[in-house]
PDB file of N, CA and C in Angstrom:
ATOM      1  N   UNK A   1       0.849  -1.172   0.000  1.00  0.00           N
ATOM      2  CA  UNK A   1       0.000   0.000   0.000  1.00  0.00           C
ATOM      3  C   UNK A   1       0.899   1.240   0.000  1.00  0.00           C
ATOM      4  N   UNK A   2       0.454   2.220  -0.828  1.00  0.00           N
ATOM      5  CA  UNK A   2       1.317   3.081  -0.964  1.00  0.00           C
ATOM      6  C   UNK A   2       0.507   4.650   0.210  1.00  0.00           C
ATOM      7  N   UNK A   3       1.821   5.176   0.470  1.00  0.00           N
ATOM      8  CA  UNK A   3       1.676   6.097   1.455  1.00  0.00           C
ATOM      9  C   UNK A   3       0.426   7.397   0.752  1.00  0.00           C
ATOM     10  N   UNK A   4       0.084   7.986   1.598  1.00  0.00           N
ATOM     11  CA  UNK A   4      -0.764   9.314   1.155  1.00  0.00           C
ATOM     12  C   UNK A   4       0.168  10.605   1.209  1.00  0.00           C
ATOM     13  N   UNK A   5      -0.615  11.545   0.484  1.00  0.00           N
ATOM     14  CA  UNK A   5       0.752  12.502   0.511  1.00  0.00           C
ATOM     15  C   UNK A   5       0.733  13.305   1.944  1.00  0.00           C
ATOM     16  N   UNK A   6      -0.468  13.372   2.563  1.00  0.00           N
ATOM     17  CA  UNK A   6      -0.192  13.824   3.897  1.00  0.00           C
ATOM     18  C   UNK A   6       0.658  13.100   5.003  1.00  0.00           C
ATOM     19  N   UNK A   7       1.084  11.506   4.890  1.00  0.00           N
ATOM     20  CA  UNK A   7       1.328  10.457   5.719  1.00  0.00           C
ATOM     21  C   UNK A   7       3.345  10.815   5.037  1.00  0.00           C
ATOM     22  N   UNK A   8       3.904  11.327   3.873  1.00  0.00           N
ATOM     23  CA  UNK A   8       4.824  11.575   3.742  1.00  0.00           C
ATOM     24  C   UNK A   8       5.107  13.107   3.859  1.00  0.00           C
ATOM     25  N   UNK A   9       4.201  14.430   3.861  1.00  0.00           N
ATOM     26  CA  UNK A   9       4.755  15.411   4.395  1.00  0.00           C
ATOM     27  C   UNK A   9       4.910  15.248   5.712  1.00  0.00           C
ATOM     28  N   UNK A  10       4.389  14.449   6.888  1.00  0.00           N
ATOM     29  CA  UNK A  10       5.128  14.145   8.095  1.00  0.00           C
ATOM     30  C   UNK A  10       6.421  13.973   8.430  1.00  0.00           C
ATOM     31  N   UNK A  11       6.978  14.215   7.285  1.00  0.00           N
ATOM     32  CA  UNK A  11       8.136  13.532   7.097  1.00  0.00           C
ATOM     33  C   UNK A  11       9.314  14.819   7.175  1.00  0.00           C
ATOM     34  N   UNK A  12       8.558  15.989   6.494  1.00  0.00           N
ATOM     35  CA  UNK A  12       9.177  17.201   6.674  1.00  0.00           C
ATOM     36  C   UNK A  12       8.506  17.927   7.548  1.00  0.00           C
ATOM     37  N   UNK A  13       9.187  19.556   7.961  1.00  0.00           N
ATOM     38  CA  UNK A  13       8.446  20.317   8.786  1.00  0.00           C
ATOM     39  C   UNK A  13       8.542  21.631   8.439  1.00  0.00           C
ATOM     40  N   UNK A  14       7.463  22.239   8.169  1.00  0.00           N
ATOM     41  CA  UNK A  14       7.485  23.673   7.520  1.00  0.00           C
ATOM     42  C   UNK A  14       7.103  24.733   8.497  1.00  0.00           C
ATOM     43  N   UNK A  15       8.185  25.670   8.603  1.00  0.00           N
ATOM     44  CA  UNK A  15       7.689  26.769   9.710  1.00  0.00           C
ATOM     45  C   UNK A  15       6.927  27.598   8.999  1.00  0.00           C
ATOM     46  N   UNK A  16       6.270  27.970   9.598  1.00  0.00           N
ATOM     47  CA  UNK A  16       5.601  29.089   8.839  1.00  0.00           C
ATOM     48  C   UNK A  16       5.490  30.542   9.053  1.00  0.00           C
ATOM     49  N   UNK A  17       5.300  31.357   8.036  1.00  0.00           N
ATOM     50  CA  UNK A  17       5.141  32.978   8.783  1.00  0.00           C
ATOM     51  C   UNK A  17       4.057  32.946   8.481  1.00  0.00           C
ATOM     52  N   UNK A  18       3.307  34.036   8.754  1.00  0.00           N
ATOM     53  CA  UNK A  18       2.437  34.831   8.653  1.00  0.00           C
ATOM     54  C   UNK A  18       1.624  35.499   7.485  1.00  0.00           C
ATOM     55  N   UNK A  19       2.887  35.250   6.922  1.00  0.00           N
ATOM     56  CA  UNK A  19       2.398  35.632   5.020  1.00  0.00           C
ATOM     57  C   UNK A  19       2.402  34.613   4.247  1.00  0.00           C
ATOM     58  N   UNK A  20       1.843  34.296   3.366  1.00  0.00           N
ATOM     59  CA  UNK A  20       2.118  33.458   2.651  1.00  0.00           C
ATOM     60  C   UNK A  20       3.127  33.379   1.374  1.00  0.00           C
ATOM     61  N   UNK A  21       4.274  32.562   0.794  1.00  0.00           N
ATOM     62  CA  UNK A  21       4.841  32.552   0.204  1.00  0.00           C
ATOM     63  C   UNK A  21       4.810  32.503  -1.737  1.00  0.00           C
ATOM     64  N   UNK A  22       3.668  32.249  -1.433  1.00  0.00           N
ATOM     65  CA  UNK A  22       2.407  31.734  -2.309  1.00  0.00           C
ATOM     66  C   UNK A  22       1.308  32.603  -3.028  1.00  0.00           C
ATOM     67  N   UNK A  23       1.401  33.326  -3.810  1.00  0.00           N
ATOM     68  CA  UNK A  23       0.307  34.471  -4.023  1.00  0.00           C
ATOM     69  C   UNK A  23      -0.481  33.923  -5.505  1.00  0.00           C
ATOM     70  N   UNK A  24      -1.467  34.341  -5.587  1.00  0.00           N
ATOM     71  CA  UNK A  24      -2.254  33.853  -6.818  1.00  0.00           C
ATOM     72  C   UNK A  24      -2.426  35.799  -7.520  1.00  0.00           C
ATOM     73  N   UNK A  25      -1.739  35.612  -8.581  1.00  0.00           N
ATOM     74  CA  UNK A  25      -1.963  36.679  -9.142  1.00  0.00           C
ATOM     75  C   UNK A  25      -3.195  37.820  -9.547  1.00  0.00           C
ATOM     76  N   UNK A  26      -3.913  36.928 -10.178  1.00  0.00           N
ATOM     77  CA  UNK A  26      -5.308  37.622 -10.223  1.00  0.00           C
ATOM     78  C   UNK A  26      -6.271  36.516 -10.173  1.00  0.00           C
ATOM     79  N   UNK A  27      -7.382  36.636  -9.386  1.00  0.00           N
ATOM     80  CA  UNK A  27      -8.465  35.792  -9.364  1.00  0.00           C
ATOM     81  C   UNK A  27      -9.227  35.301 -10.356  1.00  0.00           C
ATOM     82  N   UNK A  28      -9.422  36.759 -11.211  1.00  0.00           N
ATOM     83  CA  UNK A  28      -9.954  36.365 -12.193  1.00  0.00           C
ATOM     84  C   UNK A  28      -9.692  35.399 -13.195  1.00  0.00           C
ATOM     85  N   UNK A  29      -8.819  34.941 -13.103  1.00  0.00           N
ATOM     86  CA  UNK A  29      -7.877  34.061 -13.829  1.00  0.00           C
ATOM     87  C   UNK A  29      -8.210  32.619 -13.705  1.00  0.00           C
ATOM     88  N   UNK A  30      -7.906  32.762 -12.414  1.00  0.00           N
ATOM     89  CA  UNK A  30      -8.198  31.017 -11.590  1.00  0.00           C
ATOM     90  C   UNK A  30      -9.908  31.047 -12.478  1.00  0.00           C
ATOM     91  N   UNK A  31     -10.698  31.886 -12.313  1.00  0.00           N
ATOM     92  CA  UNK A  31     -12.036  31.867 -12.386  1.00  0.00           C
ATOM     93  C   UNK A  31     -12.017  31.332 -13.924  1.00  0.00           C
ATOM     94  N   UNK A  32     -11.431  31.973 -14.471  1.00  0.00           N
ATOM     95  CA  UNK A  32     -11.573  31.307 -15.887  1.00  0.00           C
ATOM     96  C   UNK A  32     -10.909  30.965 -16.928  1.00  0.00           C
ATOM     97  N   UNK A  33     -10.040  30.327 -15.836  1.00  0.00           N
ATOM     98  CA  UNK A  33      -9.298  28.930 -16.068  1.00  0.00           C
ATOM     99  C   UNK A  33      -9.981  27.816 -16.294  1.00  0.00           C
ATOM    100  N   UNK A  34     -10.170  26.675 -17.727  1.00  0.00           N
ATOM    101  CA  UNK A  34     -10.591  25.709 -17.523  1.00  0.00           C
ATOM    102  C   UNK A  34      -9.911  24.829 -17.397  1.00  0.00           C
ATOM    103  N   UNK A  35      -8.956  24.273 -17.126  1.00  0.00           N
ATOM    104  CA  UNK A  35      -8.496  22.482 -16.985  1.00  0.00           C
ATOM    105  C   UNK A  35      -8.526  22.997 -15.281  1.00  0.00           C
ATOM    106  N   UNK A  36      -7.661  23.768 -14.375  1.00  0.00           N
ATOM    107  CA  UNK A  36      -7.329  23.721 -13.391  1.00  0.00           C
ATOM    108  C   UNK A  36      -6.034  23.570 -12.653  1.00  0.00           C
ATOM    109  N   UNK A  37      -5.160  23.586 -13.918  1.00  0.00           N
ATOM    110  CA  UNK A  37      -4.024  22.523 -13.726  1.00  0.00           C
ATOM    111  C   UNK A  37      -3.366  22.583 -12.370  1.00  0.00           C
ATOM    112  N   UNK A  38      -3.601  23.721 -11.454  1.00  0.00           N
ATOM    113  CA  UNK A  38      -2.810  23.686 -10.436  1.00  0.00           C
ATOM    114  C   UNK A  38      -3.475  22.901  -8.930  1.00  0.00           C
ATOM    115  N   UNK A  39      -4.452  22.818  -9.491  1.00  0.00           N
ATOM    116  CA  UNK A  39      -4.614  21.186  -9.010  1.00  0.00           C
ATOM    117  C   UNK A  39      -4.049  19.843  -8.800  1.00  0.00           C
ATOM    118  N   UNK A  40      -3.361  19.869 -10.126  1.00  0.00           N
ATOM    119  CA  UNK A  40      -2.866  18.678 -10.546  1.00  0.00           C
ATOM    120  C   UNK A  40      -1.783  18.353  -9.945  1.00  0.00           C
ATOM    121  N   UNK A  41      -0.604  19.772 -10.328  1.00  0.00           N
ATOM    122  CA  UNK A  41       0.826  19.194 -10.744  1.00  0.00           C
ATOM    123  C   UNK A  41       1.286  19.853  -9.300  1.00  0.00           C
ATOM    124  N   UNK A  42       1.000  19.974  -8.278  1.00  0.00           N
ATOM    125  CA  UNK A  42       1.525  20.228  -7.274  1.00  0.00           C
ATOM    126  C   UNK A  42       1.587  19.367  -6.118  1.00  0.00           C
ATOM    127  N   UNK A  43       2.589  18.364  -6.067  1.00  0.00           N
ATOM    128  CA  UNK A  43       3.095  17.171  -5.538  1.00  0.00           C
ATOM    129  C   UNK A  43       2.616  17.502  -4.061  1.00  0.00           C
ATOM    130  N   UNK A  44       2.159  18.335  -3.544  1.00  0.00           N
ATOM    131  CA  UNK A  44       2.084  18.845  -1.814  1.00  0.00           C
ATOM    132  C   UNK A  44       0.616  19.003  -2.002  1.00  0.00           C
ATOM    133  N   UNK A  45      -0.483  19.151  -2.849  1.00  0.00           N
ATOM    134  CA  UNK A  45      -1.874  19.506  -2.752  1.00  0.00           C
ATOM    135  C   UNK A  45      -1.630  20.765  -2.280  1.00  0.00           C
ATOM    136  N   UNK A  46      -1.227  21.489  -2.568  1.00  0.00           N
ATOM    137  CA  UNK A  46      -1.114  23.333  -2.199  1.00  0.00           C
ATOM    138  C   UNK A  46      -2.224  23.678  -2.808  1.00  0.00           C
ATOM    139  N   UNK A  47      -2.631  23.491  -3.784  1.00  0.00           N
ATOM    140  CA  UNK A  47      -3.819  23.975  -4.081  1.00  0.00           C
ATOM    141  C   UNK A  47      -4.860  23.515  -4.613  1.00  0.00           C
ATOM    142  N   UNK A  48      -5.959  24.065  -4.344  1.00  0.00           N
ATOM    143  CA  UNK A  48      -7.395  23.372  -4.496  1.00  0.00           C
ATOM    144  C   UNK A  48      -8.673  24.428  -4.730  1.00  0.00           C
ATOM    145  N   UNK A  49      -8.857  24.220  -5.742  1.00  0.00           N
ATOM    146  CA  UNK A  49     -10.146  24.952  -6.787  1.00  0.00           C
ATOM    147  C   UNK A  49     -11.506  24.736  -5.908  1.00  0.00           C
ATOM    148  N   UNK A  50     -12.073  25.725  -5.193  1.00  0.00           N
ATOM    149  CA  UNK A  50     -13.392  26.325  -4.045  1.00  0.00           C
ATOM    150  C   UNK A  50     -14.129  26.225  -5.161  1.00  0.00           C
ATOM    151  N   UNK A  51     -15.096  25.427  -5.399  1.00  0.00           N
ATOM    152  CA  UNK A  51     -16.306  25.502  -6.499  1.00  0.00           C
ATOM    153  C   UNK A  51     -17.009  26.799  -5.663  1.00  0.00           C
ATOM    154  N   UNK A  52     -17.570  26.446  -4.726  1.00  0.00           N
ATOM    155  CA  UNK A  52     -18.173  27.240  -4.202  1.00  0.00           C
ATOM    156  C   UNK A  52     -18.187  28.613  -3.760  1.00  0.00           C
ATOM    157  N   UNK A  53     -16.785  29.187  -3.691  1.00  0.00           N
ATOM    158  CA  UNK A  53     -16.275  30.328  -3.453  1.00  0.00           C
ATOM    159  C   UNK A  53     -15.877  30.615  -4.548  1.00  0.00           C
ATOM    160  N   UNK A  54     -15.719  29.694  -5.938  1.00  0.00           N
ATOM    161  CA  UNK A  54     -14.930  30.204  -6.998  1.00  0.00           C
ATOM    162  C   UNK A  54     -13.860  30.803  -7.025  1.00  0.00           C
ATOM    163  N   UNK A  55     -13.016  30.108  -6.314  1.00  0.00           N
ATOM    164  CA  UNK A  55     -11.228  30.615  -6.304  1.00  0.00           C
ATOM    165  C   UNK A  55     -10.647  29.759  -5.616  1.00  0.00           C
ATOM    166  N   UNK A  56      -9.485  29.710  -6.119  1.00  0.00           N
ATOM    167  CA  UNK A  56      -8.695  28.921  -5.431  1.00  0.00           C
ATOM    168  C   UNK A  56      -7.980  29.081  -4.542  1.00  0.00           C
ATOM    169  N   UNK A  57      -7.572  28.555  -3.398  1.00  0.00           N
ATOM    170  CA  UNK A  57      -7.435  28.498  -2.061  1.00  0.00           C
ATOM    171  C   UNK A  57      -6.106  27.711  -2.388  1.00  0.00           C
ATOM    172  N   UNK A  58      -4.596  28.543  -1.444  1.00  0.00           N
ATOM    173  CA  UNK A  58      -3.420  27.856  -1.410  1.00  0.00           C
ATOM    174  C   UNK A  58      -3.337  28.068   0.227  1.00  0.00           C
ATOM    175  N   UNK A  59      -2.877  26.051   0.369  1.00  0.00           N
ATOM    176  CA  UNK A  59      -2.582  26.175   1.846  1.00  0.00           C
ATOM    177  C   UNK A  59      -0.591  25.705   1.714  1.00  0.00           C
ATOM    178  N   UNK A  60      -0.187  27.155   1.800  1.00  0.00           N
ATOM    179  CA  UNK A  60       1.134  27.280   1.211  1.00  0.00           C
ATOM    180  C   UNK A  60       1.704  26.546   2.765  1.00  0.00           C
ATOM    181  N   UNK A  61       1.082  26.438   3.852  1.00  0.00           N
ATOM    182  CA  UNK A  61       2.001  25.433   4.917  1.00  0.00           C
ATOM    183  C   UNK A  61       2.445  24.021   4.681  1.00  0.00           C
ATOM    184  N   UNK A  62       1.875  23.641   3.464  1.00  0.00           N
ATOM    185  CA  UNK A  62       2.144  22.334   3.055  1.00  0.00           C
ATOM    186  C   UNK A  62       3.203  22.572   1.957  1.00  0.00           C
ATOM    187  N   UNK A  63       3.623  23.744   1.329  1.00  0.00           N
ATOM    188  CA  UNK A  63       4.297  23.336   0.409  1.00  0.00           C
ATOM    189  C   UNK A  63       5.896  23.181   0.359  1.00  0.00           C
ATOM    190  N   UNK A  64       6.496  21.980  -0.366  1.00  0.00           N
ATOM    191  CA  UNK A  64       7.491  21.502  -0.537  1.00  0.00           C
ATOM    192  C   UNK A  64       8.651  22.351  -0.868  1.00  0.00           C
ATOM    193  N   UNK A  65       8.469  23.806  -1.414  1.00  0.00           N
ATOM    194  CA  UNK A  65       9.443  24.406  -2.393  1.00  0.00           C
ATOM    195  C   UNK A  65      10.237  24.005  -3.371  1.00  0.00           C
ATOM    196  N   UNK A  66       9.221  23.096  -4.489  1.00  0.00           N
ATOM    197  CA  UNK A  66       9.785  22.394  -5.784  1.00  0.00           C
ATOM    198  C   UNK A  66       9.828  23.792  -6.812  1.00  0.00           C
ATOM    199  N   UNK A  67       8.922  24.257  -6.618  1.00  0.00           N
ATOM    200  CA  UNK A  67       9.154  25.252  -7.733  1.00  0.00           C
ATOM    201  C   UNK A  67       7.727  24.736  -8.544  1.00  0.00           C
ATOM    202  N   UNK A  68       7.805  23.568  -8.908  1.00  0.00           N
ATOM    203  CA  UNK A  68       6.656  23.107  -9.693  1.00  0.00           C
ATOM    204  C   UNK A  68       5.778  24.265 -10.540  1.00  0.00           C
ATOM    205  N   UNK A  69       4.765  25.020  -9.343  1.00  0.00           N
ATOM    206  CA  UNK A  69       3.846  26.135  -9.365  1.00  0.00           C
ATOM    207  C   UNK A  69       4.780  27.413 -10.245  1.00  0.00           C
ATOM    208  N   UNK A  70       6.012  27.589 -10.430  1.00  0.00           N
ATOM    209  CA  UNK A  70       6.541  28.898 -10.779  1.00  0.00           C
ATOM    210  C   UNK A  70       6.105  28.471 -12.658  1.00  0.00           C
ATOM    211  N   UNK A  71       6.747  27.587 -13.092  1.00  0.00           N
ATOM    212  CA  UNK A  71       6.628  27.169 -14.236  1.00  0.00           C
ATOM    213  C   UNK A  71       4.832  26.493 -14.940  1.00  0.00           C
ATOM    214  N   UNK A  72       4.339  25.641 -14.137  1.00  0.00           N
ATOM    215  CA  UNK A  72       3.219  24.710 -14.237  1.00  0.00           C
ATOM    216  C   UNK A  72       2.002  25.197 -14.778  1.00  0.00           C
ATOM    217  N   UNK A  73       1.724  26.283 -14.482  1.00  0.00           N
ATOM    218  CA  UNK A  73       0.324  27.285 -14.329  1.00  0.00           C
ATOM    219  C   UNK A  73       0.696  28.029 -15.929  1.00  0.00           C
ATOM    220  N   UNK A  74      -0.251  27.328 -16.822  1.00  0.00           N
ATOM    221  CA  UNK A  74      -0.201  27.850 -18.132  1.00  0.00           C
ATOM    222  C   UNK A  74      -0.358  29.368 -18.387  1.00  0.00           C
ATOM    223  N   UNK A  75      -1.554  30.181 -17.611  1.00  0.00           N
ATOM    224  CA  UNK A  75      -1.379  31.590 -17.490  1.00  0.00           C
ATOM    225  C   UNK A  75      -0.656  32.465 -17.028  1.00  0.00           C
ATOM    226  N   UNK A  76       0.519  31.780 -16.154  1.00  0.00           N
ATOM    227  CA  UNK A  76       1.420  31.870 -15.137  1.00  0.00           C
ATOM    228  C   UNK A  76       0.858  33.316 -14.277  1.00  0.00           C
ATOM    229  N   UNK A  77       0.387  32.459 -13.295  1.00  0.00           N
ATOM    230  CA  UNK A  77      -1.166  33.466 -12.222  1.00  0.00           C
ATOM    231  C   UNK A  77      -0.226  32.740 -11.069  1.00  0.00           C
ATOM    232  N   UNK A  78       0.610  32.572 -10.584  1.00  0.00           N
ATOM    233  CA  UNK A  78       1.220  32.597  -9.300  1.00  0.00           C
ATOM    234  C   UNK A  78       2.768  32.669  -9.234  1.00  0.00           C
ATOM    235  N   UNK A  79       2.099  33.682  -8.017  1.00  0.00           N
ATOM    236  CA  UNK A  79       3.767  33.966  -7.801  1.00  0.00           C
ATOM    237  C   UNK A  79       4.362  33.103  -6.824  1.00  0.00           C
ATOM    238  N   UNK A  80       5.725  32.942  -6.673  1.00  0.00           N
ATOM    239  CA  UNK A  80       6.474  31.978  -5.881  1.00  0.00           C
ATOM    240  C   UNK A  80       7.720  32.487  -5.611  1.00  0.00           C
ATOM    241  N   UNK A  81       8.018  32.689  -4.227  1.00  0.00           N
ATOM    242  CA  UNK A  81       9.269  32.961  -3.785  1.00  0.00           C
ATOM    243  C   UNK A  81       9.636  31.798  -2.982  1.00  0.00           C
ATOM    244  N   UNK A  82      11.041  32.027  -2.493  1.00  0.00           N
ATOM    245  CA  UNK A  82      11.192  31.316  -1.460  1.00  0.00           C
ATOM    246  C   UNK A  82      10.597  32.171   0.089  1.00  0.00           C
ATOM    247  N   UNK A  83      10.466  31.640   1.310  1.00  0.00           N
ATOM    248  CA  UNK A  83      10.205  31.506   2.036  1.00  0.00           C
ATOM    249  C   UNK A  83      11.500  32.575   2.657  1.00  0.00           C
ATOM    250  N   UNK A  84      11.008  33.544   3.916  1.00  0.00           N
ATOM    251  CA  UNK A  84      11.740  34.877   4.084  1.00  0.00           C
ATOM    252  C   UNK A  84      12.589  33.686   5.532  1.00  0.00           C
ATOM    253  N   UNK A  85      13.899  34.387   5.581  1.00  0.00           N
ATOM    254  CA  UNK A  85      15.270  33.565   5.928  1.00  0.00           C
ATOM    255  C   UNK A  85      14.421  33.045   7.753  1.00  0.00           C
ATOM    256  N   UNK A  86      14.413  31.869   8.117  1.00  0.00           N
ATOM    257  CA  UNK A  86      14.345  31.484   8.933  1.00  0.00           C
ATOM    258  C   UNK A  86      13.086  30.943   9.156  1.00  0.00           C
ATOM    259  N   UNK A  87      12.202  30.299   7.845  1.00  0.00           N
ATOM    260  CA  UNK A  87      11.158  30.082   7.477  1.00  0.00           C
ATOM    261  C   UNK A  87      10.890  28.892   6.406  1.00  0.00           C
ATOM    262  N   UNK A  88      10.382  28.235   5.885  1.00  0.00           N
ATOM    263  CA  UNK A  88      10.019  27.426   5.106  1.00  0.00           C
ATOM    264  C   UNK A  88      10.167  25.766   5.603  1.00  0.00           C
ATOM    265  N   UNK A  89      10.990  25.281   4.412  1.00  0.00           N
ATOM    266  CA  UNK A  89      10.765  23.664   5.519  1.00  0.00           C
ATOM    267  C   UNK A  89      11.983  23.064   5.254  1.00  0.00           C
ATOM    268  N   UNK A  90      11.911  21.892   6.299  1.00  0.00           N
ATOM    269  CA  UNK A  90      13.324  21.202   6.998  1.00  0.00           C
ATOM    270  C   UNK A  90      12.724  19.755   6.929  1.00  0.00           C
ATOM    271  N   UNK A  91      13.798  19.442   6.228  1.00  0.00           N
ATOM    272  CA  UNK A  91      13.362  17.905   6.061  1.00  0.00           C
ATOM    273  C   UNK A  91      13.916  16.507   7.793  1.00  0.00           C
ATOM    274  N   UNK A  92      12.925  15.773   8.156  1.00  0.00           N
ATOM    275  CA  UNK A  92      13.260  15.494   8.970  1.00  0.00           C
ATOM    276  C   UNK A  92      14.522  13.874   9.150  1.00  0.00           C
ATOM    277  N   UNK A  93      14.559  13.541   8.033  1.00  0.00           N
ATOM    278  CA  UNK A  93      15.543  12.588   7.416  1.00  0.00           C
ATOM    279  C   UNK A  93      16.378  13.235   6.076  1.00  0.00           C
ATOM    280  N   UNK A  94      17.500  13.420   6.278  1.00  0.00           N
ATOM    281  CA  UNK A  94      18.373  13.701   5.865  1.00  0.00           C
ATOM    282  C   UNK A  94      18.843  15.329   5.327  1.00  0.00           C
TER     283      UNK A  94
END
């Protein structure tokens, strides 16, 4: 049985600030966006398309800092930095 991706981010530990590292450029965008892709290709589930609120919602405490999101997002509607010095995540094996 293979692990879930929440059962392997246990594995790392992300401090977090206060801001998020993670910004979605313009809403309107996400809104009418059809495939979704940033759904897809983001190995951490950082983000997830609110039918109901119609926007998408990043829970940037989960994310890995692959980069993935800088490139992935065909309209390129998010921004991505790294994480401000004494912040982001620490892997707990190795």
């Amino acid at each position: 049985m293979s692990e879930s991706i929440t059962d392997k981010l246990f594995t790392i530990r992300f401090k977090c600030d206060d801001k998020s590292h993670l910004v979605i450029k313009e809403a309107d965008t996400c809104e009418k966006c059809v495939t979704k892709d940033c759904n897809y290709f983001c190995p951490a589930d950082v983000y997830d398309w609110n039918l109901k609120l119609k926007t998408t919602t990043v829970a940037y405490e989960n994310c890995i800092e692959c980069g993935t999101c800088r490139i992935a997002c065909p309209p390129n509607n998010i921004e991505w930095v790294y994480p401000k010095g004494g912040y982001g995540m620490t892997y707990k094996y190795g």
